[in-house]
PDB file of N, CA and C in Angstrom:
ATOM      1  N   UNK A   1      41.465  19.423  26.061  1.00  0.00           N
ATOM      2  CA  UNK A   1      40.673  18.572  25.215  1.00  0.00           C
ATOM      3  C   UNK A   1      39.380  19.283  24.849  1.00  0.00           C
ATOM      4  N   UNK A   2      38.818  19.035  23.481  1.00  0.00           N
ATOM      5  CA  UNK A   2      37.848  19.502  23.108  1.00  0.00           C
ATOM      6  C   UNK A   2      36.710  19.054  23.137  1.00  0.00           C
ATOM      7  N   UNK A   3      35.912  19.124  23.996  1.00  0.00           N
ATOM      8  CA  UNK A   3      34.215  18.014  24.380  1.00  0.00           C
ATOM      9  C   UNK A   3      33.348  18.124  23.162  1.00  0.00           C
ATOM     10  N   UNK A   4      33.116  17.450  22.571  1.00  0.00           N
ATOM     11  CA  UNK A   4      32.232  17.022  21.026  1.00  0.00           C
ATOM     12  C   UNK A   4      31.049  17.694  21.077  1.00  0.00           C
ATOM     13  N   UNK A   5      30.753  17.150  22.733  1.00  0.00           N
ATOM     14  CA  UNK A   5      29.029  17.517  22.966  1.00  0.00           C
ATOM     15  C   UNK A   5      29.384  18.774  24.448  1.00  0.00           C
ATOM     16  N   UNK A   6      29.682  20.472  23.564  1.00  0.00           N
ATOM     17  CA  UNK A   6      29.078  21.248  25.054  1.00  0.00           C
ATOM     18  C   UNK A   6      27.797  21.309  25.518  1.00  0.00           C
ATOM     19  N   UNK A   7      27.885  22.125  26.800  1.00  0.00           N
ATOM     20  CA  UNK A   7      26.758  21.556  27.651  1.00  0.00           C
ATOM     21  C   UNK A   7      26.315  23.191  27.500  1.00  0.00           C
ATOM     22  N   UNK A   8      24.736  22.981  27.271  1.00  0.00           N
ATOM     23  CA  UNK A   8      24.058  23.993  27.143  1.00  0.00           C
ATOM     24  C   UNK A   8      23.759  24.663  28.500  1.00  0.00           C
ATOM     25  N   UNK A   9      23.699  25.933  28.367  1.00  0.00           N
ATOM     26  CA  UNK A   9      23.303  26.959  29.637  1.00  0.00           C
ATOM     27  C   UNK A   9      21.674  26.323  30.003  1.00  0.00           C
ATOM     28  N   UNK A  10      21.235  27.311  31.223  1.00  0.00           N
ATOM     29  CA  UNK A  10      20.062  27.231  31.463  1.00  0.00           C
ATOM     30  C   UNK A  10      19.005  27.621  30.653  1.00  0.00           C
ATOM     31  N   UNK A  11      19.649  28.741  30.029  1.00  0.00           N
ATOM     32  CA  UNK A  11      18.558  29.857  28.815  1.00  0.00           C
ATOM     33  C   UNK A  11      18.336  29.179  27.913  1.00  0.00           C
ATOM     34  N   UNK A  12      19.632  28.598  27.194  1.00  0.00           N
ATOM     35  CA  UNK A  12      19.959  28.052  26.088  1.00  0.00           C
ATOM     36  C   UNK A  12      18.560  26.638  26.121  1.00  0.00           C
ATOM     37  N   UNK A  13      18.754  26.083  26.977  1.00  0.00           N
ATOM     38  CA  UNK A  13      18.146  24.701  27.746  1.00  0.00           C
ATOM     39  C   UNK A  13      16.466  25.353  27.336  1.00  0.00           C
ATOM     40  N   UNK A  14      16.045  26.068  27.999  1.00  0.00           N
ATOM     41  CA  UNK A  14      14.787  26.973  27.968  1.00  0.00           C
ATOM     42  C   UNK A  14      14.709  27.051  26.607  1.00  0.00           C
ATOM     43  N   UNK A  15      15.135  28.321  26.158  1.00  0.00           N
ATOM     44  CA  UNK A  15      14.888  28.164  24.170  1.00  0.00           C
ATOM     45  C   UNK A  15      14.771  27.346  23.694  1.00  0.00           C
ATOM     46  N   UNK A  16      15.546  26.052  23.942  1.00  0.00           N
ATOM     47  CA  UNK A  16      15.444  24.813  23.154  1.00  0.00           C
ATOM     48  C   UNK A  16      14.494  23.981  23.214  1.00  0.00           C
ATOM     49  N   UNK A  17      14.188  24.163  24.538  1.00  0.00           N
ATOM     50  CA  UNK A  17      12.345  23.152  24.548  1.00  0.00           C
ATOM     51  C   UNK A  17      11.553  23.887  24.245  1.00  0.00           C
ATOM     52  N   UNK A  18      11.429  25.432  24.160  1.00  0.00           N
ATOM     53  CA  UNK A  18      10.640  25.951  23.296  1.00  0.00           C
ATOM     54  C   UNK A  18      10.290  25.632  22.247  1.00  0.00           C
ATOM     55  N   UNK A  19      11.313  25.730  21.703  1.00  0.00           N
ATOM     56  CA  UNK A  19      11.017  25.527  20.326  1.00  0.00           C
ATOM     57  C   UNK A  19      10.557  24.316  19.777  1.00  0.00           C
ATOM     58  N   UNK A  20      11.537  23.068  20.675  1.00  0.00           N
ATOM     59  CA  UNK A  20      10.992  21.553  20.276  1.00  0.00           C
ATOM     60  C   UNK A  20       9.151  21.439  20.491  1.00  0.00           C
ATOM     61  N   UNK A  21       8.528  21.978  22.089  1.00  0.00           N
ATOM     62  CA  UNK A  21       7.116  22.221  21.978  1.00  0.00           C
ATOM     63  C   UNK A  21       6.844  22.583  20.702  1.00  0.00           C
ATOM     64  N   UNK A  22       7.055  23.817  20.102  1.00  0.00           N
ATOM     65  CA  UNK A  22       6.282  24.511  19.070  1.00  0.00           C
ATOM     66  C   UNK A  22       6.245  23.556  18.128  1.00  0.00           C
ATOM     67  N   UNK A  23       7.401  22.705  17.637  1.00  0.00           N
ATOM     68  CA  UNK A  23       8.013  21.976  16.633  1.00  0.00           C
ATOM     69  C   UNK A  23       6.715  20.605  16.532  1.00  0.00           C
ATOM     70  N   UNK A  24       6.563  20.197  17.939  1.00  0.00           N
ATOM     71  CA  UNK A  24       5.741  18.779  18.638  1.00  0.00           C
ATOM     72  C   UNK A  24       4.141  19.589  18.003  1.00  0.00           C
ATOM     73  N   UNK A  25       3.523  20.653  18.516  1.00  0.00           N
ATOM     74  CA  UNK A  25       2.654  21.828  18.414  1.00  0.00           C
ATOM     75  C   UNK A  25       1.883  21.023  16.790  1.00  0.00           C
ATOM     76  N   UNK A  26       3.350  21.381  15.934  1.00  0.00           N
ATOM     77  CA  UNK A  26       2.004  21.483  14.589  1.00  0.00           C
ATOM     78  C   UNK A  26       2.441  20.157  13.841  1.00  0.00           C
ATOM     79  N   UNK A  27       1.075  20.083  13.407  1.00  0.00           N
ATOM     80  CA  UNK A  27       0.269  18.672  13.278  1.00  0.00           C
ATOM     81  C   UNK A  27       0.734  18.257  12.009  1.00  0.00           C
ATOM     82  N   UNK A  28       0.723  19.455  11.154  1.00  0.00           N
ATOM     83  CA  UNK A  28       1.160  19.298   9.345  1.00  0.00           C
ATOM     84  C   UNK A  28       2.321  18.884   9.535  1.00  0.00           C
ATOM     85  N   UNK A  29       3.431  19.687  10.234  1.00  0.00           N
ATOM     86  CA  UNK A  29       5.190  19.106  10.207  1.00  0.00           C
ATOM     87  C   UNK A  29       5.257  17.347  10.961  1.00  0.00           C
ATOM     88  N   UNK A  30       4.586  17.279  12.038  1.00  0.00           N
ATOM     89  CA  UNK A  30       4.737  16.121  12.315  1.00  0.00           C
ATOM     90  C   UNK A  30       3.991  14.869  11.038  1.00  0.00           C
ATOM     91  N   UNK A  31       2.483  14.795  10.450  1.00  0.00           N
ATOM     92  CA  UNK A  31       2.588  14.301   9.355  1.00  0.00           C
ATOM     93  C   UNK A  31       3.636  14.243   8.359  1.00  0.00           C
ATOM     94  N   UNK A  32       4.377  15.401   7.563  1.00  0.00           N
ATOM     95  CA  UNK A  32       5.083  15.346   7.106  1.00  0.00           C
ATOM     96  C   UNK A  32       6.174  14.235   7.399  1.00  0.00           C
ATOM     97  N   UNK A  33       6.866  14.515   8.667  1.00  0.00           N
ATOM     98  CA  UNK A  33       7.927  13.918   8.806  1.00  0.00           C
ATOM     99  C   UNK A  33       7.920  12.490   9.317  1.00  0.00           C
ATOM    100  N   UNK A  34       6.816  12.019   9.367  1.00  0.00           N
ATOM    101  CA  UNK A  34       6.222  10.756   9.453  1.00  0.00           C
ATOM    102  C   UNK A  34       6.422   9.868   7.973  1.00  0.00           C
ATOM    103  N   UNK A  35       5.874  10.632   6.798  1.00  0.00           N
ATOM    104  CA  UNK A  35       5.419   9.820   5.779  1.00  0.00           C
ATOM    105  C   UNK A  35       7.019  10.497   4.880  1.00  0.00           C
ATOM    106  N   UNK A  36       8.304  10.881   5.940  1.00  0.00           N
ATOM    107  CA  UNK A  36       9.524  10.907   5.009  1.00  0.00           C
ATOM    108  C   UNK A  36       9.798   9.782   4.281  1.00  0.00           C
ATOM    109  N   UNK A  37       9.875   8.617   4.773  1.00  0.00           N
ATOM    110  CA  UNK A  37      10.363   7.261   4.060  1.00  0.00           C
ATOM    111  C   UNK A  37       9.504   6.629   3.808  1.00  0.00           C
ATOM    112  N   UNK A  38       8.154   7.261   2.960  1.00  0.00           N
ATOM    113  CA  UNK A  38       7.084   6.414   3.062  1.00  0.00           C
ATOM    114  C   UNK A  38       7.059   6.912   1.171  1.00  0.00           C
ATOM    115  N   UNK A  39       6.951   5.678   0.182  1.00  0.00           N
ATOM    116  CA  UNK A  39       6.779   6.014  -1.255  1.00  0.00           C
ATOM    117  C   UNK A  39       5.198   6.445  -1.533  1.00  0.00           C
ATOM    118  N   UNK A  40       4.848   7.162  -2.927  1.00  0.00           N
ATOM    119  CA  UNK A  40       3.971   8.003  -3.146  1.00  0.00           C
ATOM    120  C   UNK A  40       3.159   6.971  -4.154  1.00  0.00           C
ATOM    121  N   UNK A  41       2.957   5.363  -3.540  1.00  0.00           N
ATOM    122  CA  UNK A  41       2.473   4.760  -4.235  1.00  0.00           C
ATOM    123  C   UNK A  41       0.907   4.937  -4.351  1.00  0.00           C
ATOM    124  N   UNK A  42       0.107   5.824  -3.777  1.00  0.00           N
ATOM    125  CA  UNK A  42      -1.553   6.055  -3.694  1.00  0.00           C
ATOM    126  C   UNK A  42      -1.495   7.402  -4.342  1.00  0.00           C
ATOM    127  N   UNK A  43      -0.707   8.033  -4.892  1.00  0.00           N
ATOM    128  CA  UNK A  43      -1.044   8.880  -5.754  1.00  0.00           C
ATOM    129  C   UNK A  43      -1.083   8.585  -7.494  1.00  0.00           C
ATOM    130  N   UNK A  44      -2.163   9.538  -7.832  1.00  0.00           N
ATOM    131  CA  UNK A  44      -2.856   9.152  -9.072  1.00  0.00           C
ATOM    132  C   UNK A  44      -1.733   9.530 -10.023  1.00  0.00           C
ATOM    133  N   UNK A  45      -1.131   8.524 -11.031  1.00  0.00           N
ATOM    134  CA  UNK A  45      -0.274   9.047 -12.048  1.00  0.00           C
ATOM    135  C   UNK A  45       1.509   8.177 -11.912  1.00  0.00           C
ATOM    136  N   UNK A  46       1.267   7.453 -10.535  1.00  0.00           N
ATOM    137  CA  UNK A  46       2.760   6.899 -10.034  1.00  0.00           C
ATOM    138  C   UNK A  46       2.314   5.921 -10.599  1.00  0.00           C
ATOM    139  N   UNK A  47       3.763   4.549 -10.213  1.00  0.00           N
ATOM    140  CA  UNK A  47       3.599   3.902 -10.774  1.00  0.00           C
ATOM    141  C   UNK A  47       3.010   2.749  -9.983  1.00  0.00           C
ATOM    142  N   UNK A  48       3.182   2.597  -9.041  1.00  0.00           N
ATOM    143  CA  UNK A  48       2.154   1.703  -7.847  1.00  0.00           C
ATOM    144  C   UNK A  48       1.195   1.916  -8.293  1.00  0.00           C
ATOM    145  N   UNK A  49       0.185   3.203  -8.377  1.00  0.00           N
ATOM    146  CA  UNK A  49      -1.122   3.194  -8.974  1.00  0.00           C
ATOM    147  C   UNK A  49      -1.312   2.851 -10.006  1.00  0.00           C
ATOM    148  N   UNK A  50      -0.638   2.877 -10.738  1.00  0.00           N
ATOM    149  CA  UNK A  50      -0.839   2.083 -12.314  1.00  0.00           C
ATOM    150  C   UNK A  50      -0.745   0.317 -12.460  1.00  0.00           C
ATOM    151  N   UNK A  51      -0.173   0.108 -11.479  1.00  0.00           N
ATOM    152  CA  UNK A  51       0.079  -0.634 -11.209  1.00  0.00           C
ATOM    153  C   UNK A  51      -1.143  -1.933 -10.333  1.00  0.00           C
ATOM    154  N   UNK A  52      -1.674  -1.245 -10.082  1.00  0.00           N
ATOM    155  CA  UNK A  52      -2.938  -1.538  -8.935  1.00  0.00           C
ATOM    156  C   UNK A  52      -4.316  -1.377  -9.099  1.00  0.00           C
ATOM    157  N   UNK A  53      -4.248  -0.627 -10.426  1.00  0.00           N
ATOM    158  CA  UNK A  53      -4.994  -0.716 -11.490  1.00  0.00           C
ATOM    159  C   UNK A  53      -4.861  -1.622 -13.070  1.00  0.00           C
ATOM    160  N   UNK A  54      -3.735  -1.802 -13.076  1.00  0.00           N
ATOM    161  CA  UNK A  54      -3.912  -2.539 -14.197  1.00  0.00           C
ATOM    162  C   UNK A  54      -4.132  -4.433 -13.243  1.00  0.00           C
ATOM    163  N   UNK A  55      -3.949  -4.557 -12.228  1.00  0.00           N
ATOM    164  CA  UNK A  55      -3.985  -5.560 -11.407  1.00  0.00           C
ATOM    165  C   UNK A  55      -5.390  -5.880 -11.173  1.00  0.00           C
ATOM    166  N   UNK A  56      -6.336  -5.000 -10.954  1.00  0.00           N
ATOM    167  CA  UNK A  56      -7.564  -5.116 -11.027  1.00  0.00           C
ATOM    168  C   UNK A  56      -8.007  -5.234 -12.268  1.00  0.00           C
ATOM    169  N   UNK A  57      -8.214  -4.414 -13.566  1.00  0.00           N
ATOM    170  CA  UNK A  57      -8.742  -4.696 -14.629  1.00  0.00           C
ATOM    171  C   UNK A  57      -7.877  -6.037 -15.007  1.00  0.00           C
ATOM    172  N   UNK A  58      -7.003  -6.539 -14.519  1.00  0.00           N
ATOM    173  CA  UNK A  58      -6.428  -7.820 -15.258  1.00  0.00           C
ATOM    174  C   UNK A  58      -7.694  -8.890 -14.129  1.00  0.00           C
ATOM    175  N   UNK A  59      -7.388  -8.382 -13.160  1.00  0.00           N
ATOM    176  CA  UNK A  59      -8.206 -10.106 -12.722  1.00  0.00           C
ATOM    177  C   UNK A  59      -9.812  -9.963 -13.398  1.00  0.00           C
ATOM    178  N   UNK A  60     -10.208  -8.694 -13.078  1.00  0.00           N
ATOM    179  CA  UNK A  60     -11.676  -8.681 -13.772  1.00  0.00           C
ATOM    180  C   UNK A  60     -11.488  -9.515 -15.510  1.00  0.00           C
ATOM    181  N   UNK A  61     -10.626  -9.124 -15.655  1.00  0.00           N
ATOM    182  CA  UNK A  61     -10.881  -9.844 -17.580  1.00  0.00           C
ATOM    183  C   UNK A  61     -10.884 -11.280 -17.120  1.00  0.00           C
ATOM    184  N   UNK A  62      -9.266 -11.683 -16.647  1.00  0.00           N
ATOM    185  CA  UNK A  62      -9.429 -13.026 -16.026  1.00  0.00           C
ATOM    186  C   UNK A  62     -10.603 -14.034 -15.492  1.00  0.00           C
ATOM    187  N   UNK A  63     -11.439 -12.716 -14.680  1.00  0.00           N
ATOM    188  CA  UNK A  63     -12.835 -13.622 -13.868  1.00  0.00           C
ATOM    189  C   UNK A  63     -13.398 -13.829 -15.265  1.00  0.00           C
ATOM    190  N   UNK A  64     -13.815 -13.037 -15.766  1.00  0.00           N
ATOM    191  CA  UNK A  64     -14.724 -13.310 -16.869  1.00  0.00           C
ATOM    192  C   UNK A  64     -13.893 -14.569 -18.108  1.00  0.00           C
ATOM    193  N   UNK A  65     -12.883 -14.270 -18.372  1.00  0.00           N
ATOM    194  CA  UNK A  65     -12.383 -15.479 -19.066  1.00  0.00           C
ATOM    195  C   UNK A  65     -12.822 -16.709 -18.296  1.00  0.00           C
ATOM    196  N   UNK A  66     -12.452 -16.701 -17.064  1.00  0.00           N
ATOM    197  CA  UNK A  66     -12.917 -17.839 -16.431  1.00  0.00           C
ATOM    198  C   UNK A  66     -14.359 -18.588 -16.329  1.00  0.00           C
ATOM    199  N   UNK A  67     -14.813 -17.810 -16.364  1.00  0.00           N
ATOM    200  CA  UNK A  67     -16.553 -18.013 -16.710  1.00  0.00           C
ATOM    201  C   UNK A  67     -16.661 -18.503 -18.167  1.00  0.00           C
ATOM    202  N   UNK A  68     -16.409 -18.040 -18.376  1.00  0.00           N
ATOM    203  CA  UNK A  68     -16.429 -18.266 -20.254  1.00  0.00           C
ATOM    204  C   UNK A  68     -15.667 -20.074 -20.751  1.00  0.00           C
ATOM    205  N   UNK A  69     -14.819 -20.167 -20.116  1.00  0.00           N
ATOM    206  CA  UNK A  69     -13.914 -20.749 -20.503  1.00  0.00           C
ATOM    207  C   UNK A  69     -14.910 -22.060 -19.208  1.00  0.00           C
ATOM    208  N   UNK A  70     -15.202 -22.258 -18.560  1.00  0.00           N
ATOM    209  CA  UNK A  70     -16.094 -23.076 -17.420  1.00  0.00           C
ATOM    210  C   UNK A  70     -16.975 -22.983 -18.176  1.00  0.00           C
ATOM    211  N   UNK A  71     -18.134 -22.284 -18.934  1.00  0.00           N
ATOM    212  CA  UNK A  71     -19.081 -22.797 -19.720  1.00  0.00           C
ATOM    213  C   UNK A  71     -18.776 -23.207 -20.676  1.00  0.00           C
ATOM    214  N   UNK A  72     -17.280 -22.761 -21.427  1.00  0.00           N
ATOM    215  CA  UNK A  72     -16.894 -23.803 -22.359  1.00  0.00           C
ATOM    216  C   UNK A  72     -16.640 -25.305 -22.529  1.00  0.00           C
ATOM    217  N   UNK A  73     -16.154 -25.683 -20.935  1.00  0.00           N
ATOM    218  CA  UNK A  73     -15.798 -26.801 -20.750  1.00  0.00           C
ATOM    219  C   UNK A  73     -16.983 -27.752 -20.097  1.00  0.00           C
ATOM    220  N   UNK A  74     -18.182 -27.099 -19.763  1.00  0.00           N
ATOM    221  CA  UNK A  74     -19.252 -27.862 -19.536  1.00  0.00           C
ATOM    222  C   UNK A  74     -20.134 -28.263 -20.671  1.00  0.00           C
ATOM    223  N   UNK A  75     -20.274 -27.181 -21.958  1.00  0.00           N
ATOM    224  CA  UNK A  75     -21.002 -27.422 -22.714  1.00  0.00           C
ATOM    225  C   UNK A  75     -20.378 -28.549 -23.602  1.00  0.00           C
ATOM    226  N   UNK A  76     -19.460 -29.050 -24.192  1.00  0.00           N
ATOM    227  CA  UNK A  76     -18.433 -29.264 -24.426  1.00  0.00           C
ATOM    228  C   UNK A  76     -18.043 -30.764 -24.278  1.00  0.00           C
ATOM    229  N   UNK A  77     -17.685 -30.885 -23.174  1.00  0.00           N
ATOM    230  CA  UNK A  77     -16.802 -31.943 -22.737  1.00  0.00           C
ATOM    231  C   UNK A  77     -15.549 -32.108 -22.992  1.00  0.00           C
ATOM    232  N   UNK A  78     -14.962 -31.037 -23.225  1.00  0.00           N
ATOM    233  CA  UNK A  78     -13.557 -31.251 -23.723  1.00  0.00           C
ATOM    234  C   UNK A  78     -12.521 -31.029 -22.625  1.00  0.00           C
ATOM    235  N   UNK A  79     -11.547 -32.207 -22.642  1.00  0.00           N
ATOM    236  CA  UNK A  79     -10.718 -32.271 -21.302  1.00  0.00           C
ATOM    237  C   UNK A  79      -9.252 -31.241 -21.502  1.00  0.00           C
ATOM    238  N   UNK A  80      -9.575 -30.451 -23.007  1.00  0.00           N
ATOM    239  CA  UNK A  80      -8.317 -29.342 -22.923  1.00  0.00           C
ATOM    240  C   UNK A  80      -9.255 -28.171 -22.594  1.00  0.00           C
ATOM    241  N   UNK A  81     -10.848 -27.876 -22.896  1.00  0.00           N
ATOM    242  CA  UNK A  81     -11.273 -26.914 -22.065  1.00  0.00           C
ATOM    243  C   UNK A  81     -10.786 -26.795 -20.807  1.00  0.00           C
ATOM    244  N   UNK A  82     -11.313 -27.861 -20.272  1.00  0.00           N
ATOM    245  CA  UNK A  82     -11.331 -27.984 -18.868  1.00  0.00           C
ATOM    246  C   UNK A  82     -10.235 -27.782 -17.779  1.00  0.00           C
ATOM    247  N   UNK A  83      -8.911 -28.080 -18.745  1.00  0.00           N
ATOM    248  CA  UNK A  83      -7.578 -27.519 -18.046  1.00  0.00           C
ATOM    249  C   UNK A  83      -7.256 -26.435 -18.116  1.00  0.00           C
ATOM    250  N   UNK A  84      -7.291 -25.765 -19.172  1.00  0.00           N
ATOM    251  CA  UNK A  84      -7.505 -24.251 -19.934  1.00  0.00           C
ATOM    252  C   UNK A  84      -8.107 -23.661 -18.973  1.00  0.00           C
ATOM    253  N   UNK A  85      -9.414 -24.004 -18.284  1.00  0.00           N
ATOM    254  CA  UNK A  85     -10.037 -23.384 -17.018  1.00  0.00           C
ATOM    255  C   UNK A  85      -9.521 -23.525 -15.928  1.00  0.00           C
ATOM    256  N   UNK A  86      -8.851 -24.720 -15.434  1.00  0.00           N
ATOM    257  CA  UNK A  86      -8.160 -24.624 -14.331  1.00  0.00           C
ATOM    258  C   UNK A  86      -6.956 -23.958 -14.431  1.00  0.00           C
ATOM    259  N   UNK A  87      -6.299 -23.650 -14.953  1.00  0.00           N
ATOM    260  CA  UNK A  87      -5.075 -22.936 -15.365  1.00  0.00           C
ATOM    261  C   UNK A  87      -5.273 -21.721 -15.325  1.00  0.00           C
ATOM    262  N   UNK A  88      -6.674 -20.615 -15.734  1.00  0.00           N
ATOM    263  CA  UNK A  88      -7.142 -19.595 -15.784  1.00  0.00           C
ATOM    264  C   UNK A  88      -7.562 -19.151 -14.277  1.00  0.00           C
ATOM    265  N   UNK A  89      -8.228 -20.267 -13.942  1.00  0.00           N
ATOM    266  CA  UNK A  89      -8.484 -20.004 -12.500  1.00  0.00           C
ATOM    267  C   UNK A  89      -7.695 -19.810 -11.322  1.00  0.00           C
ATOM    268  N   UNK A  90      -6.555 -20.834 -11.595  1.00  0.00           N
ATOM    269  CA  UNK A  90      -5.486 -20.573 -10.584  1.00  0.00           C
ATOM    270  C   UNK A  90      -4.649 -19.206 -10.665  1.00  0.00           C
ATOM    271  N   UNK A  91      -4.702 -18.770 -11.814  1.00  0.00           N
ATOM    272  CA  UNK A  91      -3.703 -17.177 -12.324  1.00  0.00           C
ATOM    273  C   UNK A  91      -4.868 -16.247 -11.640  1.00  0.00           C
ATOM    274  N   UNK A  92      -6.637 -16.360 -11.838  1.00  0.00           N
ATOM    275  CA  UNK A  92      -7.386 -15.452 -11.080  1.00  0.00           C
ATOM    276  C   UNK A  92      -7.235 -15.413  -9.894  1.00  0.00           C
ATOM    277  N   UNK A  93      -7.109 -16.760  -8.913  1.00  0.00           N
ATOM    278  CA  UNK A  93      -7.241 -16.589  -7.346  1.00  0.00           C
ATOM    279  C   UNK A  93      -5.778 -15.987  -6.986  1.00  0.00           C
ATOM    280  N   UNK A  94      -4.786 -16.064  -7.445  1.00  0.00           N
ATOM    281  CA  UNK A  94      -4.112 -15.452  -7.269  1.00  0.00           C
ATOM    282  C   UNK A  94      -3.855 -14.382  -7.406  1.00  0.00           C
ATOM    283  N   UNK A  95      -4.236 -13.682  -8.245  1.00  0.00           N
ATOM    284  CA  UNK A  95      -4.830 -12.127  -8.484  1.00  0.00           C
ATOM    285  C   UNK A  95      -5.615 -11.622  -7.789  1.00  0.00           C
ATOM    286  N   UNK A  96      -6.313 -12.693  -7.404  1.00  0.00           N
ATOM    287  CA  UNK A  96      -7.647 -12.420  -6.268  1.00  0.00           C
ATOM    288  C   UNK A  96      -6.838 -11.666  -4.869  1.00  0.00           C
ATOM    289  N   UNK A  97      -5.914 -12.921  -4.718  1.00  0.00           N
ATOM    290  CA  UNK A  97      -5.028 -12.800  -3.377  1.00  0.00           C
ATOM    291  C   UNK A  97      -4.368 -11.518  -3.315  1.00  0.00           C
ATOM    292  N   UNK A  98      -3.726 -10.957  -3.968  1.00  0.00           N
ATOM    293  CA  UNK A  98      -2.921  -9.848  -4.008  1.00  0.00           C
ATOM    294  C   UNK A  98      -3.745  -8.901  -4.040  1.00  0.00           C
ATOM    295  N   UNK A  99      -4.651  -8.916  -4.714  1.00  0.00           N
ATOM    296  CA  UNK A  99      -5.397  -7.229  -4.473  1.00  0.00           C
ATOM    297  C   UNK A  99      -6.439  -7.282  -2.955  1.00  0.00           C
ATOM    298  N   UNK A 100      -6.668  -8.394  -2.492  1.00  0.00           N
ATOM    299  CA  UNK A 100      -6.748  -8.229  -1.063  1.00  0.00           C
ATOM    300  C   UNK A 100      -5.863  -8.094  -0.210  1.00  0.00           C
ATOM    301  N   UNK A 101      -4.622  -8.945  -0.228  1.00  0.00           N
ATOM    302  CA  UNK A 101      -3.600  -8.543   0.562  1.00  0.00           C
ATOM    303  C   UNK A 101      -3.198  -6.921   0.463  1.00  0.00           C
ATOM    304  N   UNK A 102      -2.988  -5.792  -0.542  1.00  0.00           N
ATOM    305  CA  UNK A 102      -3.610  -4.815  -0.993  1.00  0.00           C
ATOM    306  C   UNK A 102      -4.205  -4.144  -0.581  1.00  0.00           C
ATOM    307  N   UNK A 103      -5.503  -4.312  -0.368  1.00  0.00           N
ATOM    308  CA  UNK A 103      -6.255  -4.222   0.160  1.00  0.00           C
ATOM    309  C   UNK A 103      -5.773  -3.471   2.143  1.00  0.00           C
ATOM    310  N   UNK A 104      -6.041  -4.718   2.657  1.00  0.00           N
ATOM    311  CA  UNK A 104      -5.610  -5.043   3.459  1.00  0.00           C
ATOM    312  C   UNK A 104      -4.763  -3.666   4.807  1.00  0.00           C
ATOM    313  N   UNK A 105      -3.291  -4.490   3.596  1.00  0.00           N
ATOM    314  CA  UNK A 105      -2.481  -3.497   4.042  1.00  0.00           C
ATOM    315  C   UNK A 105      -2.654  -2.089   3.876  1.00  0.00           C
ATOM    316  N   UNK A 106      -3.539  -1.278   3.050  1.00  0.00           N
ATOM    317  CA  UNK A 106      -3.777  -0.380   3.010  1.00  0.00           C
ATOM    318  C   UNK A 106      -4.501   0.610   3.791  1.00  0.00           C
ATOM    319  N   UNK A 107      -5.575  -0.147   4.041  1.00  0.00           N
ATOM    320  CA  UNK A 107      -6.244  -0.166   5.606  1.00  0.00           C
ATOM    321  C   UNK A 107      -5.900  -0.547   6.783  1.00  0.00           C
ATOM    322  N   UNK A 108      -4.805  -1.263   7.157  1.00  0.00           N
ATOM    323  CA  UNK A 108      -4.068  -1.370   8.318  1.00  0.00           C
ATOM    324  C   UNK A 108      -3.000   0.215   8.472  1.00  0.00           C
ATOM    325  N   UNK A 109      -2.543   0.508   7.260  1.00  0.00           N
ATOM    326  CA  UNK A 109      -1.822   1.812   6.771  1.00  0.00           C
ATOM    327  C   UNK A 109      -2.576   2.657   7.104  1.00  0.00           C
ATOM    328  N   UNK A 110      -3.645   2.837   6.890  1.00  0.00           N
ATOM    329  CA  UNK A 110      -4.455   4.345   7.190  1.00  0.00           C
ATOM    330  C   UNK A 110      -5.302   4.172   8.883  1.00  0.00           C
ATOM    331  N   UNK A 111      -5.143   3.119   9.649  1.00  0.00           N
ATOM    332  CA  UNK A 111      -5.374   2.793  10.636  1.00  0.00           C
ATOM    333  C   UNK A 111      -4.315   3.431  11.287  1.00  0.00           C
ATOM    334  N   UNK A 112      -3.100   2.848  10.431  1.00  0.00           N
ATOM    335  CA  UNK A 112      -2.148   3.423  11.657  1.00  0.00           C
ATOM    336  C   UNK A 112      -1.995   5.140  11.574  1.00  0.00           C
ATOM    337  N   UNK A 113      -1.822   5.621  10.361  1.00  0.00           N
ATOM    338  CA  UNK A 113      -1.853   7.246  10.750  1.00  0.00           C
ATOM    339  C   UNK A 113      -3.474   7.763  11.508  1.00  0.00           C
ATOM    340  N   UNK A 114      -4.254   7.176  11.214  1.00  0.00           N
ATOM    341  CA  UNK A 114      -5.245   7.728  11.862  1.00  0.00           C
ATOM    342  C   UNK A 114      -4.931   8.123  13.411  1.00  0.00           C
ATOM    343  N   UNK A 115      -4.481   6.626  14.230  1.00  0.00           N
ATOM    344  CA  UNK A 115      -4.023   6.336  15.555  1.00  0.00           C
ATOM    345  C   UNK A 115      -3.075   7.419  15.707  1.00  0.00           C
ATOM    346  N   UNK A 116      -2.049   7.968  14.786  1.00  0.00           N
ATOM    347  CA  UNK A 116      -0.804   8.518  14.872  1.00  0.00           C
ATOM    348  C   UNK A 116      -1.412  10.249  15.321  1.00  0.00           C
ATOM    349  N   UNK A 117      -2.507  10.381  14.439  1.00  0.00           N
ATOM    350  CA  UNK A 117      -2.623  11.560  14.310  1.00  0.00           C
ATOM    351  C   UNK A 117      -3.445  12.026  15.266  1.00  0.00           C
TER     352      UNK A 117
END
């Protein structure tokens, strides 16, 4: 019968943790092979970043619509301003929410390689 897994010599045994040390050793290969299954969404030009930017300049227009649209409905009195603003507002806090959650996780992310490294 043919054993799947032979059994390494003593030398063989020796060389091989050599090398795994050296392998453990450098700091760049272990980063590397850390961030294998990790997407290249924080680089400038992908589409996460475009993405995370157009998410921000959208709520910023939003805040300011919202302002606008709240002094519209105070100066005013008009009860379709006034929904028009709540409707605006609820699409901002929610925009709000995501680029903190965002946020967030991004800094829990660079927490953890920090720890890693």
């Amino acid at each position: 019968m043919h054993d799947p897994h032979p059994r390494l010599t003593h030398q063989e045994r020796k060389i091989l943790e050599g090398i795994e040390a050296g392998l453990r050793g450098d700091a760049s290969l272990n980063r590397r092979l850390r961030s294998l299954g990790h997407t290249t969404a924080d680089t400038e030009g992908s589409w996460g970043a475009a993405l995370r930017h157009r998410l921000g300049w959208s709520t910023a227009v939003l805040a300011i619509g919202c302002v606008a649209l709240f002094l519209l409905a105070v100066a005013s009195s008009s009860s379709g301003a006034l929904w028009l603003f709540s409707a605006v507002w609820v699409i901002t806090v929610v925009c709000l929410m995501r680029l903190l959650l965002r946020a967030v996780a991004r800094r829990r992310d660079a927490a953890a390689r920090r720890r890693a490294d």
